[in-house]
C-alpha atoms as a PDB file:
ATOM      1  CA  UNK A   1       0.000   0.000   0.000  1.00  0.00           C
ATOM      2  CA  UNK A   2       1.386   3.612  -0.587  1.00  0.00           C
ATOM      3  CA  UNK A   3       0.758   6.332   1.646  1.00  0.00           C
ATOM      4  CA  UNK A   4       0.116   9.468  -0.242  1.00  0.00           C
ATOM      5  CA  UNK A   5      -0.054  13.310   1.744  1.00  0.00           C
ATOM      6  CA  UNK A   6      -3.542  13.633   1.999  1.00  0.00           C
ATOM      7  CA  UNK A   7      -5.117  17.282   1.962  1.00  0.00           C
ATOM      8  CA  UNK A   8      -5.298  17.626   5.719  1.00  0.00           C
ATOM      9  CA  UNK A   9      -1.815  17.178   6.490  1.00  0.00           C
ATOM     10  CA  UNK A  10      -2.351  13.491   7.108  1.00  0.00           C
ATOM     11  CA  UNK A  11      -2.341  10.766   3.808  1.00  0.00           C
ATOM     12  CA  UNK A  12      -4.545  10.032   1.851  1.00  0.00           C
ATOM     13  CA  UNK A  13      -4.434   5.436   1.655  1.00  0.00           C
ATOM     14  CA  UNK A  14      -3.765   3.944  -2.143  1.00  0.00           C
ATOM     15  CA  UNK A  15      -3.252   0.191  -1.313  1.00  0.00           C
ATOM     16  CA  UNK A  16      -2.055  -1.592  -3.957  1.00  0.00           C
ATOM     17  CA  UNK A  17      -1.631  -5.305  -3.149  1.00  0.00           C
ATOM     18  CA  UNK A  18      -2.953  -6.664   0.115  1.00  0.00           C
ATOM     19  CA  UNK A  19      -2.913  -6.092   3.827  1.00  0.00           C
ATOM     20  CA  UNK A  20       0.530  -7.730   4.313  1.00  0.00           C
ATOM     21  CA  UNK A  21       2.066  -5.411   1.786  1.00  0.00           C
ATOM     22  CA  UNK A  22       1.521  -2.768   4.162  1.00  0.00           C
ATOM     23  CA  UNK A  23       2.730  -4.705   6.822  1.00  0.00           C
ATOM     24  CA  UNK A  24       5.850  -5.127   5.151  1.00  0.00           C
ATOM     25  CA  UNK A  25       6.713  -1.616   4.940  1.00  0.00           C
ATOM     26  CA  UNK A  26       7.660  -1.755   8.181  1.00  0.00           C
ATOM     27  CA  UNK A  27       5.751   1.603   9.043  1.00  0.00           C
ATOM     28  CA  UNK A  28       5.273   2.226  12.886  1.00  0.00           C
ATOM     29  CA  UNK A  29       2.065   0.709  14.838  1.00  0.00           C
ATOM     30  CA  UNK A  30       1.080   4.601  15.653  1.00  0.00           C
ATOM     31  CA  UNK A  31       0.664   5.255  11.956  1.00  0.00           C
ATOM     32  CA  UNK A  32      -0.446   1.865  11.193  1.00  0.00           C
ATOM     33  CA  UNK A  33      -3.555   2.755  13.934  1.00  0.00           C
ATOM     34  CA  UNK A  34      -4.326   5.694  12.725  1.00  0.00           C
ATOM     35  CA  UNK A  35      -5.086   4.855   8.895  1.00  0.00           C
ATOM     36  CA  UNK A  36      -8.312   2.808   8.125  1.00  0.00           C
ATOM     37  CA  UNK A  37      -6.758  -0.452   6.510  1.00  0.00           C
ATOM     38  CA  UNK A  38      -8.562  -1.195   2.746  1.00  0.00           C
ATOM     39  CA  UNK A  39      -7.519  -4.453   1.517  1.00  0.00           C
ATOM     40  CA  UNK A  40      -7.407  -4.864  -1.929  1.00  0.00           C
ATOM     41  CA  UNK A  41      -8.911  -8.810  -1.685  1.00  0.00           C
ATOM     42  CA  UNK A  42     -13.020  -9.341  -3.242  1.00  0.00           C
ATOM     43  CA  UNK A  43     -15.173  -9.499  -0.763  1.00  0.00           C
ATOM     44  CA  UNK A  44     -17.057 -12.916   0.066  1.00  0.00           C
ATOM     45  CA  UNK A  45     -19.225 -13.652  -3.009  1.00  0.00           C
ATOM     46  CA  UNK A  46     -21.964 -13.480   0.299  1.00  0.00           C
ATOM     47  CA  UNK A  47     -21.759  -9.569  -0.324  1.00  0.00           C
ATOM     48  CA  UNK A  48     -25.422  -8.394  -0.608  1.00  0.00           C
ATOM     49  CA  UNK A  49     -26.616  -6.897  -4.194  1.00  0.00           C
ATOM     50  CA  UNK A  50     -27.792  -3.588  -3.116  1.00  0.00           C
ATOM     51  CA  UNK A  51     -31.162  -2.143  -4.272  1.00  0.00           C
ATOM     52  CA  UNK A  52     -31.292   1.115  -5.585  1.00  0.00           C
ATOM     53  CA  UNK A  53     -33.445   2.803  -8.064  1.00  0.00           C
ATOM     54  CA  UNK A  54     -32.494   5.762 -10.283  1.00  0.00           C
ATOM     55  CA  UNK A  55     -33.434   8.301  -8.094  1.00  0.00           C
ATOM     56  CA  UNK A  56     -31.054   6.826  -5.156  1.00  0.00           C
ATOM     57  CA  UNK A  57     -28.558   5.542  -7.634  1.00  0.00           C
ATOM     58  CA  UNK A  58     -25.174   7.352  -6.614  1.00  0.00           C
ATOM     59  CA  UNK A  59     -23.759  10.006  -8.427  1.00  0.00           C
ATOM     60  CA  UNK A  60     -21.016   8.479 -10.140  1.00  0.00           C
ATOM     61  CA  UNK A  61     -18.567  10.172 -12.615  1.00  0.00           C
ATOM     62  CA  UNK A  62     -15.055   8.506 -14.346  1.00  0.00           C
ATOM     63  CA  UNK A  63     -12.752   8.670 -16.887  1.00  0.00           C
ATOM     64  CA  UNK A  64     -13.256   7.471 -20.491  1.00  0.00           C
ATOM     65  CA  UNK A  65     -11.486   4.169 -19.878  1.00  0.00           C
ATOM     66  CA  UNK A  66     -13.931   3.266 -17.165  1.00  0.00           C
ATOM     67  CA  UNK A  67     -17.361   4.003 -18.612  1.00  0.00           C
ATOM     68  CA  UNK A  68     -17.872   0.115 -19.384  1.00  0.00           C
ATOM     69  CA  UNK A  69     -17.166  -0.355 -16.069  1.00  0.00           C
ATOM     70  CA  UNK A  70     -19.562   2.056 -14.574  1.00  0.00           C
ATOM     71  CA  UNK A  71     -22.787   1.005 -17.291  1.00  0.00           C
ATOM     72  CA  UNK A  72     -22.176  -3.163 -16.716  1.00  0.00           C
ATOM     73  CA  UNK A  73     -22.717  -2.083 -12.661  1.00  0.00           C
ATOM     74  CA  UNK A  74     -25.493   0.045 -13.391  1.00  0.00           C
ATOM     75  CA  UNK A  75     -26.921  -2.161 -15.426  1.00  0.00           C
ATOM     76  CA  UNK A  76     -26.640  -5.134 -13.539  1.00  0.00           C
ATOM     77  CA  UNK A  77     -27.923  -3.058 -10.437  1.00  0.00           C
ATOM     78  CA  UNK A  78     -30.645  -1.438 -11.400  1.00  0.00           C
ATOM     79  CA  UNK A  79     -31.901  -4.188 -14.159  1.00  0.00           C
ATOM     80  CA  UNK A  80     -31.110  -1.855 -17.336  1.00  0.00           C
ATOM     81  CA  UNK A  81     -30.724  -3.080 -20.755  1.00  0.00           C
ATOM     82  CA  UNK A  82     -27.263  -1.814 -22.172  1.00  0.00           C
ATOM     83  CA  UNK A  83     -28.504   1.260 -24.224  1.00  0.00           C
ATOM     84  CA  UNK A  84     -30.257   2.475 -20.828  1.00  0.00           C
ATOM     85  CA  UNK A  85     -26.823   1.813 -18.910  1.00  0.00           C
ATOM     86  CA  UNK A  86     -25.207   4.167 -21.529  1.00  0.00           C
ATOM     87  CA  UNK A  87     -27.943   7.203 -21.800  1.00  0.00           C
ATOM     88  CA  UNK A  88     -28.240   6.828 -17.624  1.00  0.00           C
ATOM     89  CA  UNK A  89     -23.998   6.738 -17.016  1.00  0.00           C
ATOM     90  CA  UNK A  90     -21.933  10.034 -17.741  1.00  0.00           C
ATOM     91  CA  UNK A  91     -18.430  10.008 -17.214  1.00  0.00           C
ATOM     92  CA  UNK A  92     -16.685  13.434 -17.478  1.00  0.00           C
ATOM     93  CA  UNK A  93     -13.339  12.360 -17.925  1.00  0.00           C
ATOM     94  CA  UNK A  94     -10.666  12.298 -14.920  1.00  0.00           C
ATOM     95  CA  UNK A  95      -9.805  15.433 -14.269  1.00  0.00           C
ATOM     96  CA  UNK A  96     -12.998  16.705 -14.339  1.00  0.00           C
ATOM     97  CA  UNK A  97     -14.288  13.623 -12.659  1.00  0.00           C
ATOM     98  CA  UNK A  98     -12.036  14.498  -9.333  1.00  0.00           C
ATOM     99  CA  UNK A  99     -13.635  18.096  -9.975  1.00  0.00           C
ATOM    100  CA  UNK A 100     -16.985  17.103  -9.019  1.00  0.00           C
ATOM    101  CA  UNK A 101     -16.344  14.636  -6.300  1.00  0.00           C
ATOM    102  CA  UNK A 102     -14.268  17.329  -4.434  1.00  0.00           C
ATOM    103  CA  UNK A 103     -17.170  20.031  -4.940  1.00  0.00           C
ATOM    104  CA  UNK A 104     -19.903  17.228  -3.883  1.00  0.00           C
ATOM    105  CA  UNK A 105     -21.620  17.149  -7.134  1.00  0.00           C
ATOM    106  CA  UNK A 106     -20.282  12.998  -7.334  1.00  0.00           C
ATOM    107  CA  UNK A 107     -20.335  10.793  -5.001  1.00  0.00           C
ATOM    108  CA  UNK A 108     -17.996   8.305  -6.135  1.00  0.00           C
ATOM    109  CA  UNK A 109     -15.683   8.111  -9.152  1.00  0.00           C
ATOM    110  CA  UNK A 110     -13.764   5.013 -11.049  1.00  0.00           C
ATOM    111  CA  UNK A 111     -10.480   7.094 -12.421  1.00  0.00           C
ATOM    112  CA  UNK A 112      -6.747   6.380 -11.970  1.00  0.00           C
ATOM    113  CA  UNK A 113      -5.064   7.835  -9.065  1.00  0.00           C
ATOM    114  CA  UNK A 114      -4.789  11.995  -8.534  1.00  0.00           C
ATOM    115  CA  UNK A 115      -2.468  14.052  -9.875  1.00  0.00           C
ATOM    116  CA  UNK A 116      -0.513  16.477  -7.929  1.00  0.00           C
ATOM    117  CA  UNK A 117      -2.873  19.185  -8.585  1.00  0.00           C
ATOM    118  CA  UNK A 118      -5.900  17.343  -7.646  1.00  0.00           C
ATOM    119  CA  UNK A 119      -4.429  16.697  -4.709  1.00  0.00           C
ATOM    120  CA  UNK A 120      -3.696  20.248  -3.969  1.00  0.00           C
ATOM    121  CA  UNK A 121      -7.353  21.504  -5.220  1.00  0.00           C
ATOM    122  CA  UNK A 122      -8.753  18.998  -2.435  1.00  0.00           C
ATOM    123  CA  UNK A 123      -6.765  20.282   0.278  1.00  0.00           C
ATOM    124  CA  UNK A 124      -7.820  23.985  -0.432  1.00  0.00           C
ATOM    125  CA  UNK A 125     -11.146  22.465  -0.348  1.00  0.00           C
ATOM    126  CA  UNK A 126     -10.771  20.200   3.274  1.00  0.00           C
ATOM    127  CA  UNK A 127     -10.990  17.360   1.038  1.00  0.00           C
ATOM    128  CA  UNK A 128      -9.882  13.784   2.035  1.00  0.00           C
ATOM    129  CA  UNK A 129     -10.051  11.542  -0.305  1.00  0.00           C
ATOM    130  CA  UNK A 130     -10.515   7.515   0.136  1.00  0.00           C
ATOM    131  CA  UNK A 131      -8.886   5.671  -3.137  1.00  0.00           C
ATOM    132  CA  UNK A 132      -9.425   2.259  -3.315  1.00  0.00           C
ATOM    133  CA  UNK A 133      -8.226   0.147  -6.264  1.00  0.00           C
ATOM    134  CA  UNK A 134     -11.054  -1.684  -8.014  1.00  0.00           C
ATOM    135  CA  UNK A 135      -9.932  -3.784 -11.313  1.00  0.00           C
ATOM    136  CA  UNK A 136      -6.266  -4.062 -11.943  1.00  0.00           C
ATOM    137  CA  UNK A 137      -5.011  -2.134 -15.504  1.00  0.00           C
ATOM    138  CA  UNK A 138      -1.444  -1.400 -17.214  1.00  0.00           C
ATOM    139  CA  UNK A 139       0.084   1.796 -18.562  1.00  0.00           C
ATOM    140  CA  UNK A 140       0.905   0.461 -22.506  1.00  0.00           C
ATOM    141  CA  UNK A 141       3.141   1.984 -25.237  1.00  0.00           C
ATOM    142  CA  UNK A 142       1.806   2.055 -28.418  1.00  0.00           C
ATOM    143  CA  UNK A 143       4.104   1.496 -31.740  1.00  0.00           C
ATOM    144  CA  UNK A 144       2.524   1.468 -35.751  1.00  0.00           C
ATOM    145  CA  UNK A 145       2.990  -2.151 -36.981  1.00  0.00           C
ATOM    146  CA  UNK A 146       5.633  -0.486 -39.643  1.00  0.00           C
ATOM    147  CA  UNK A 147       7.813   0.561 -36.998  1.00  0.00           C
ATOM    148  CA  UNK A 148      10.600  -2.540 -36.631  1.00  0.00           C
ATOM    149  CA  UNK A 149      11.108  -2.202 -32.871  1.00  0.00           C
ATOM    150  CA  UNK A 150       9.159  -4.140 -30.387  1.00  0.00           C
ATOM    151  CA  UNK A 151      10.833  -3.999 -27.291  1.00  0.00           C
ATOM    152  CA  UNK A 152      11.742  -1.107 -25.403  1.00  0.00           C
ATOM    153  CA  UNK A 153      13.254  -1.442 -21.707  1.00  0.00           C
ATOM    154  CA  UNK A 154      12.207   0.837 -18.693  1.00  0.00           C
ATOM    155  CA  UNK A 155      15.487   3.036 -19.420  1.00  0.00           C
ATOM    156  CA  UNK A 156      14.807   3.510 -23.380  1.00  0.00           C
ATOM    157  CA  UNK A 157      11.353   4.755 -22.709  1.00  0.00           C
ATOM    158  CA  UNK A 158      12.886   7.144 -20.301  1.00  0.00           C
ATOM    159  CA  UNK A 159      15.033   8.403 -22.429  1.00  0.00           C
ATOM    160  CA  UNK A 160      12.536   9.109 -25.202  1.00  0.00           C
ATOM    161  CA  UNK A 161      10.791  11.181 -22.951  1.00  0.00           C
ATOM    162  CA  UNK A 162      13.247  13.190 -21.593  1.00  0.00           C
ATOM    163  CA  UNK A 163      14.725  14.158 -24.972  1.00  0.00           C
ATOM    164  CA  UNK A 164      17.499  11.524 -24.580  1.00  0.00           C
ATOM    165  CA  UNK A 165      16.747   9.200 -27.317  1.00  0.00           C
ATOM    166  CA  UNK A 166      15.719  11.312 -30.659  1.00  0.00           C
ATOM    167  CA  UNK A 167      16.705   8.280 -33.672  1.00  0.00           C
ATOM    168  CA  UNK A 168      14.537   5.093 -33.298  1.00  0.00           C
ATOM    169  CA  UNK A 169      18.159   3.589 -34.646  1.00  0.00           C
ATOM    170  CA  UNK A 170      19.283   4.175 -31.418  1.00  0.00           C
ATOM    171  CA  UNK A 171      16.520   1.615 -29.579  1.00  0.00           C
ATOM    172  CA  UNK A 172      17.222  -0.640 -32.912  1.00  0.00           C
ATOM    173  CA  UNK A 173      15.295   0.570 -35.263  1.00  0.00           C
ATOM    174  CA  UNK A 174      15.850   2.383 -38.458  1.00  0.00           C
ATOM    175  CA  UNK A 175      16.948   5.981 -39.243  1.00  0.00           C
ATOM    176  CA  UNK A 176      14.360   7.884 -38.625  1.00  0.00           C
ATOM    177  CA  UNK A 177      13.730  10.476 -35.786  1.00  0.00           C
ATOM    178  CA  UNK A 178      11.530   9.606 -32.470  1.00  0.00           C
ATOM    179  CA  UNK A 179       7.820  11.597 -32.903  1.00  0.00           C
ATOM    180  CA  UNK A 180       6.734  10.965 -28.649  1.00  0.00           C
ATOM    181  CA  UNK A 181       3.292  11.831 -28.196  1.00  0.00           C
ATOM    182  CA  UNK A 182       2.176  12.851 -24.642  1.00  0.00           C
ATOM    183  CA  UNK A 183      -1.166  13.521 -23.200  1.00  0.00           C
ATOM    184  CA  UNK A 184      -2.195  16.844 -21.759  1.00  0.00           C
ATOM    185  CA  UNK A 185      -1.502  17.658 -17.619  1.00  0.00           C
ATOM    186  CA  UNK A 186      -4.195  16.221 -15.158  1.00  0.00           C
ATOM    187  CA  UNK A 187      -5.153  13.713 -18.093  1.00  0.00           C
ATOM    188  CA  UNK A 188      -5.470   9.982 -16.306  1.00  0.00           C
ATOM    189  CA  UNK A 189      -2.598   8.568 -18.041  1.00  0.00           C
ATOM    190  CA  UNK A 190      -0.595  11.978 -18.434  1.00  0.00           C
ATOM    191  CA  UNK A 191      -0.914  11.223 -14.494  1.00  0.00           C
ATOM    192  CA  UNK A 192       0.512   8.155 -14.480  1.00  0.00           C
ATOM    193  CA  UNK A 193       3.076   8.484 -16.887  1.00  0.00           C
ATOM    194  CA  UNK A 194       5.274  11.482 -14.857  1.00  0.00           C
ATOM    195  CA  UNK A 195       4.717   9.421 -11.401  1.00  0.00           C
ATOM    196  CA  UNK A 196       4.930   5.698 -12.417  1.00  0.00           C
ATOM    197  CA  UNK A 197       6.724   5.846 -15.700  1.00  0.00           C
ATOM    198  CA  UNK A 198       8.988   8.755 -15.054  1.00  0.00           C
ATOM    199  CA  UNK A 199       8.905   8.787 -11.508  1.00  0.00           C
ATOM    200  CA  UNK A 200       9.010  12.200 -11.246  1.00  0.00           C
ATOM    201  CA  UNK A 201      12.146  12.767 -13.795  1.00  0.00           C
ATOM    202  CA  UNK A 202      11.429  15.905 -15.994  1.00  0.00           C
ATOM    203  CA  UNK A 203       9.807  15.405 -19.654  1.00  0.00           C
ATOM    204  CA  UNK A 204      10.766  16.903 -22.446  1.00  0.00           C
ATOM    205  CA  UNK A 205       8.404  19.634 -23.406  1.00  0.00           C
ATOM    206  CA  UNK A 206       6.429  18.618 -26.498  1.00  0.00           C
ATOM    207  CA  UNK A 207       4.201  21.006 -28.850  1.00  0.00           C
ATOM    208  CA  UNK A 208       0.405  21.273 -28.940  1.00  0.00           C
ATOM    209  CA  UNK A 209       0.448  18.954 -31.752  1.00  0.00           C
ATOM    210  CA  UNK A 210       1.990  16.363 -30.013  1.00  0.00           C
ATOM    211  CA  UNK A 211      -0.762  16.402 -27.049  1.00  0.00           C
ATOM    212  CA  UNK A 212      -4.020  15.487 -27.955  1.00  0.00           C
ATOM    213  CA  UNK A 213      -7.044  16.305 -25.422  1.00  0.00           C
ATOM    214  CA  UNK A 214      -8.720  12.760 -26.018  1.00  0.00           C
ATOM    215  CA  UNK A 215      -7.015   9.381 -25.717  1.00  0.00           C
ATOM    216  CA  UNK A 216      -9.026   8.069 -28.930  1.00  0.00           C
ATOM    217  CA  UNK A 217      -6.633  10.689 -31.317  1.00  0.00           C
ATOM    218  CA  UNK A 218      -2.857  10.077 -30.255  1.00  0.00           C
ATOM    219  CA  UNK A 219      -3.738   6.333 -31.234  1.00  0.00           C
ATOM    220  CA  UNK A 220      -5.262   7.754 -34.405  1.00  0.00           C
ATOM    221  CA  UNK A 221      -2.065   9.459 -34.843  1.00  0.00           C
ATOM    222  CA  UNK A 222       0.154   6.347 -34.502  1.00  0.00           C
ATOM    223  CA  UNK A 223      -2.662   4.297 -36.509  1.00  0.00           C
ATOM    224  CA  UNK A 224      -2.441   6.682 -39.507  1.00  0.00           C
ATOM    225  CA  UNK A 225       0.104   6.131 -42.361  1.00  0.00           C
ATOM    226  CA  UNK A 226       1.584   9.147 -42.287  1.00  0.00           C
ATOM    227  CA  UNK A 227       4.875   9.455 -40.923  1.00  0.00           C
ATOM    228  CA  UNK A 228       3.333   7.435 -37.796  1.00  0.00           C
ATOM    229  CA  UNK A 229       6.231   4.306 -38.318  1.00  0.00           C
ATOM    230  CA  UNK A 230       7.948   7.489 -36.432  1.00  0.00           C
ATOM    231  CA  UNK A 231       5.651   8.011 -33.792  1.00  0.00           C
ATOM    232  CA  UNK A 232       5.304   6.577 -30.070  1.00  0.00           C
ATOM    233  CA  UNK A 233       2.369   7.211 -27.182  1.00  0.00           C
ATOM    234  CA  UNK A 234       0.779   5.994 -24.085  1.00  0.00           C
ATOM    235  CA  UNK A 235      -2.375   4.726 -22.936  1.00  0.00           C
ATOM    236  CA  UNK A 236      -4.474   2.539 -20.465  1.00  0.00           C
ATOM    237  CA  UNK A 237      -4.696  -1.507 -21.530  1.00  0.00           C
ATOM    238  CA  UNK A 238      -8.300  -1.611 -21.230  1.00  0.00           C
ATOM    239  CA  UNK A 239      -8.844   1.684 -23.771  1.00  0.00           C
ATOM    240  CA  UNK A 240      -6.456   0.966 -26.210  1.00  0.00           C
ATOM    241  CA  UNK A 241      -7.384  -2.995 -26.158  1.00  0.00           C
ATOM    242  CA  UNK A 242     -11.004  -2.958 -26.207  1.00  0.00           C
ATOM    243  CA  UNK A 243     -12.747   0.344 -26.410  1.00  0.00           C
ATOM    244  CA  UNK A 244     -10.001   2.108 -29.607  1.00  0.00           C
ATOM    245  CA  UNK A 245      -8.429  -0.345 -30.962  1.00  0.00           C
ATOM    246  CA  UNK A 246      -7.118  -0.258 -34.177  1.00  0.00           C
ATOM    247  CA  UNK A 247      -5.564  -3.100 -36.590  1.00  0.00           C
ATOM    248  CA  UNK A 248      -2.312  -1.162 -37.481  1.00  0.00           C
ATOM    249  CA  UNK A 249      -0.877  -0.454 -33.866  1.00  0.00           C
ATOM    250  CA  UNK A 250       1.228  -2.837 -31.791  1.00  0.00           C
ATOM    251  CA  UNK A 251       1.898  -3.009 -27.749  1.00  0.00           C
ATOM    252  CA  UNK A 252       5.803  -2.452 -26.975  1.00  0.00           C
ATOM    253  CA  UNK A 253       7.071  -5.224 -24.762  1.00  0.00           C
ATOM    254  CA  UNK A 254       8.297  -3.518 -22.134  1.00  0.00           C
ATOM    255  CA  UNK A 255      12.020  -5.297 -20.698  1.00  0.00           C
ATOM    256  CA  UNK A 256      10.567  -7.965 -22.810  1.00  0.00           C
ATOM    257  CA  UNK A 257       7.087  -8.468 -21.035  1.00  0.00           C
ATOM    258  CA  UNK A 258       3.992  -8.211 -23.142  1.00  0.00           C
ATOM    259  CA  UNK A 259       1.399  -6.480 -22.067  1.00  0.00           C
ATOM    260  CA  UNK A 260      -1.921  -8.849 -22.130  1.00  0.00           C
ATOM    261  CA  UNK A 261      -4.557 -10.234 -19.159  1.00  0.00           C
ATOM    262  CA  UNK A 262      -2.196 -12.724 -17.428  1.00  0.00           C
ATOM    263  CA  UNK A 263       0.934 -10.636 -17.342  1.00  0.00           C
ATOM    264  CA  UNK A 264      -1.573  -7.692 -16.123  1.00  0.00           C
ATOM    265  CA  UNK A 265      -2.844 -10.155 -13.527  1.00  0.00           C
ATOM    266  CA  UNK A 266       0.381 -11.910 -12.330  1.00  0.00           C
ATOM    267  CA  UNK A 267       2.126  -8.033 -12.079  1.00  0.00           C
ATOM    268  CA  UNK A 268       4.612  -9.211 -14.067  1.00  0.00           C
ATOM    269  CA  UNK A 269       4.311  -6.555 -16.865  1.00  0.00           C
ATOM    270  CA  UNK A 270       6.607  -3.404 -15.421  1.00  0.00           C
ATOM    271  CA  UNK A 271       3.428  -0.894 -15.426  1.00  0.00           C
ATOM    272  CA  UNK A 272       0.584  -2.931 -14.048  1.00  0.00           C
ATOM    273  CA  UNK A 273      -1.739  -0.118 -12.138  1.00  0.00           C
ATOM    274  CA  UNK A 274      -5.369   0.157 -11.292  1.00  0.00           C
ATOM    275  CA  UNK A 275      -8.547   1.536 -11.892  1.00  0.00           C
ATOM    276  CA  UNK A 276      -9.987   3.392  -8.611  1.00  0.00           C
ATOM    277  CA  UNK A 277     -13.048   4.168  -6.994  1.00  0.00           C
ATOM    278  CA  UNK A 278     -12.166   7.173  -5.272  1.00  0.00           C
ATOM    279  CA  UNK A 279     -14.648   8.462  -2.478  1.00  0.00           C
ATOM    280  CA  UNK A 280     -14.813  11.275  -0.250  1.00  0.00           C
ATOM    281  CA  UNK A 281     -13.430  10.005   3.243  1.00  0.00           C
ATOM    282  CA  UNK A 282     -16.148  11.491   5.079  1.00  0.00           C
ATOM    283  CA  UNK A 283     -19.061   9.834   2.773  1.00  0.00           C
ATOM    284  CA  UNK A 284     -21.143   7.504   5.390  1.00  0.00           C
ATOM    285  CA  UNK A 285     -20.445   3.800   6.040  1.00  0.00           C
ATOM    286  CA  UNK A 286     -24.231   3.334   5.079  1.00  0.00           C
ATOM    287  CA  UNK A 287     -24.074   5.290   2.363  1.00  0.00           C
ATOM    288  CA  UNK A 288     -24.853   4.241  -1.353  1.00  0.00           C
ATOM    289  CA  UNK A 289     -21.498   5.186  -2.183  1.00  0.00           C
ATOM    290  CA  UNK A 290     -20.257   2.803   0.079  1.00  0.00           C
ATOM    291  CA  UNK A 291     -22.738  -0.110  -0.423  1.00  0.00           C
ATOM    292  CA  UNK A 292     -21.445   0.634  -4.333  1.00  0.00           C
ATOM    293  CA  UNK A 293     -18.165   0.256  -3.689  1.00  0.00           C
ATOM    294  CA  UNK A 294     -18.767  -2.951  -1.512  1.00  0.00           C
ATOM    295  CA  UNK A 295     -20.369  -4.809  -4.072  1.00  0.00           C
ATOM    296  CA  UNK A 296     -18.079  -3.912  -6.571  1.00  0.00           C
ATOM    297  CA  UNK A 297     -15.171  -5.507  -4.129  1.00  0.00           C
ATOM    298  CA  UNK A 298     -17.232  -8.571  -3.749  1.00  0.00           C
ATOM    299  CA  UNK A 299     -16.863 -11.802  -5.748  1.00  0.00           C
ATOM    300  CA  UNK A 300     -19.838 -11.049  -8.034  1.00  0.00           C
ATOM    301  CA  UNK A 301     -19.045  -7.376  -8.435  1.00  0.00           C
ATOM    302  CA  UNK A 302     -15.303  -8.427  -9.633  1.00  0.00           C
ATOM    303  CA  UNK A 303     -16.797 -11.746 -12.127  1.00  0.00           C
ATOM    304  CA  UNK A 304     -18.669  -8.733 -13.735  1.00  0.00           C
ATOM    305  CA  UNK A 305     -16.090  -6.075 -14.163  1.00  0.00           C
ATOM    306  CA  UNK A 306     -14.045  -9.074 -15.642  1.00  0.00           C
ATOM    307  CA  UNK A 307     -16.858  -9.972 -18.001  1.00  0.00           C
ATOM    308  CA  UNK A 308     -17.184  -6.055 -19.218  1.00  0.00           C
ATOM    309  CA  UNK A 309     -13.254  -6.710 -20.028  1.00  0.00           C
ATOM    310  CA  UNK A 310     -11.462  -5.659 -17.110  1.00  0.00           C
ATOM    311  CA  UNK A 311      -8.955  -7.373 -14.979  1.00  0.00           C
ATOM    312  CA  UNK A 312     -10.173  -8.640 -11.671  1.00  0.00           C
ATOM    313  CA  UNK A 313      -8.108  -7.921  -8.838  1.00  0.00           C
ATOM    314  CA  UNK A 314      -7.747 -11.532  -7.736  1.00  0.00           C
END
């Protein structure tokens, strides 16, 4: 589990594996008290469907990525045929998505984890936010089939993003200069890319051009024929596997693990992440919200995320 600085001074709890990962940190029992422990295991498959109707349906908001995940519960939950999921679910992308759960217009949200600046916006608000991982993802580069190279390790992506590595002949490839697409700040996997990719090391600065607003255009940009063998960008697994996938794009191996359900599942593949449900900390225990979020965690919640597409967490 990783302890982020939460936005009253304290943290705010990520867990990423299970209850013993925590343990292992070694962290003192005073600080181990004080946090509410979230384990990351489904809950009993005893977990009780909760009823709602629309009117008592939480407000829930996402990002793109997640919007299958969000319809297949509200569908299953509140007995809705697949077009009524879609017209009753709006997602309003992450950033946005942490907007409205801060200023109480959601109530829960399936996004990947805040930025630094959502962070910051919920402290100026007395925020706390509760982020609790939900279906297990990956962070995948995205090559055009004509580009030769099909591994890249941890370092060489690195390097291409910190204006290191500028001639794909220097990862193995042919003579031709590196085009690195990036996503714009506060996007989900913009997010993810300068904390778990980068950790934190400074990216080059890349042009407008180079930083499309929606996911669904850098991987038309790499899918296209035109100068795209050149070109190299970054999205979730789920997205760019199932909802915008295109025939002429390939998945880098990354230090020679493919990306793909199993290595996702196992952890094996370097950038294996989540999807969250991210709460306010002070939302009741009885609280849709909550019962939501339970259900979701349970054995039957996680069989149906994984039959929308998603990886369970166990």
């Amino acid at each position: 589990m990783i302890l982020k600085e939460n936005v009253s001074g304290g943290y705010y709890m990520k867990p990423t594996c299970c209850r013993k990962a925590f343990l292992a940190m070694g962290l003192g029992v005073g600080l181990m008290a004080a946090l509410p422990m979230t384990s990351c295991a489904p809950a009993g498959s005893g977990t009780a469907k909760p009823s709602f109707t629309k009117e008592t349906y939480p407000k829930v908001d996402g990002s793109t990525a997640t919007i299958p995940l969000s319809e297949s519960i509200a569908a299953e939950l509140l007995s809705l045929t697949s077009e009524e999921a879609h017209s009753f679910i709006k997602h309003n992308t992450t950033h946005n998505a942490y907007v409205n759960l801060i200023d109480g217009t959601a109530d829960i949200i399936f996004v990947t984890e805040p930025s630094e600046e959502e962070l910051k916006l919920a402290k100026e608000k007395g925020v706390e936010l509760q982020v609790v991982p939900v279906v297990k993802e990956a962070f995948v580069f995205l090559v055009n089939k004509q580009n030769p190279v099909d591994v890249l390790t941890v370092k060489q992506i690195r390097d291409i993003y910190q204006g290191i590595a500028t001639n794909w002949n220097e990862l193995g490839g042919t003579d031709k200069e590196i085009i690195a697409y990036q996503r714009p700040e506060n996007s989900g996997s913009q997010t993810i890319m300068e904390k778990q990719v980068m950790e934190n090391l400074k990216m080059a600065a890349a042009p407008t051009s180079l930083k499309p607003g929606v996911m669904g255009e850098l991987i038309d940009a790499i899918a296209s024929y035109d100068n795209s063998d050149k070109a190299i960008g970054y999205s979730v697994y789920y997205y760019a596997n199932s909802m915008y996938s295109k025939d002429t794009i390939k998945f880098i191996k990354v230090n020679g693990i493919e990306p793909n359900n199993k290595s996702i599942s196992s952890g094996d593949y370097p950038f294996t992440s989540a999807y969250y449900a991210v709460l306010r900390k002070t939302e009741p225990a009885n609280s849709g919200s909550r019962k939501l979020l339970d259900w979701i965690l349970s054995t039957d919640g996680q069989k149906l995320a994984e039959k929308a597409g998603y990886v369970p967490l166990k």
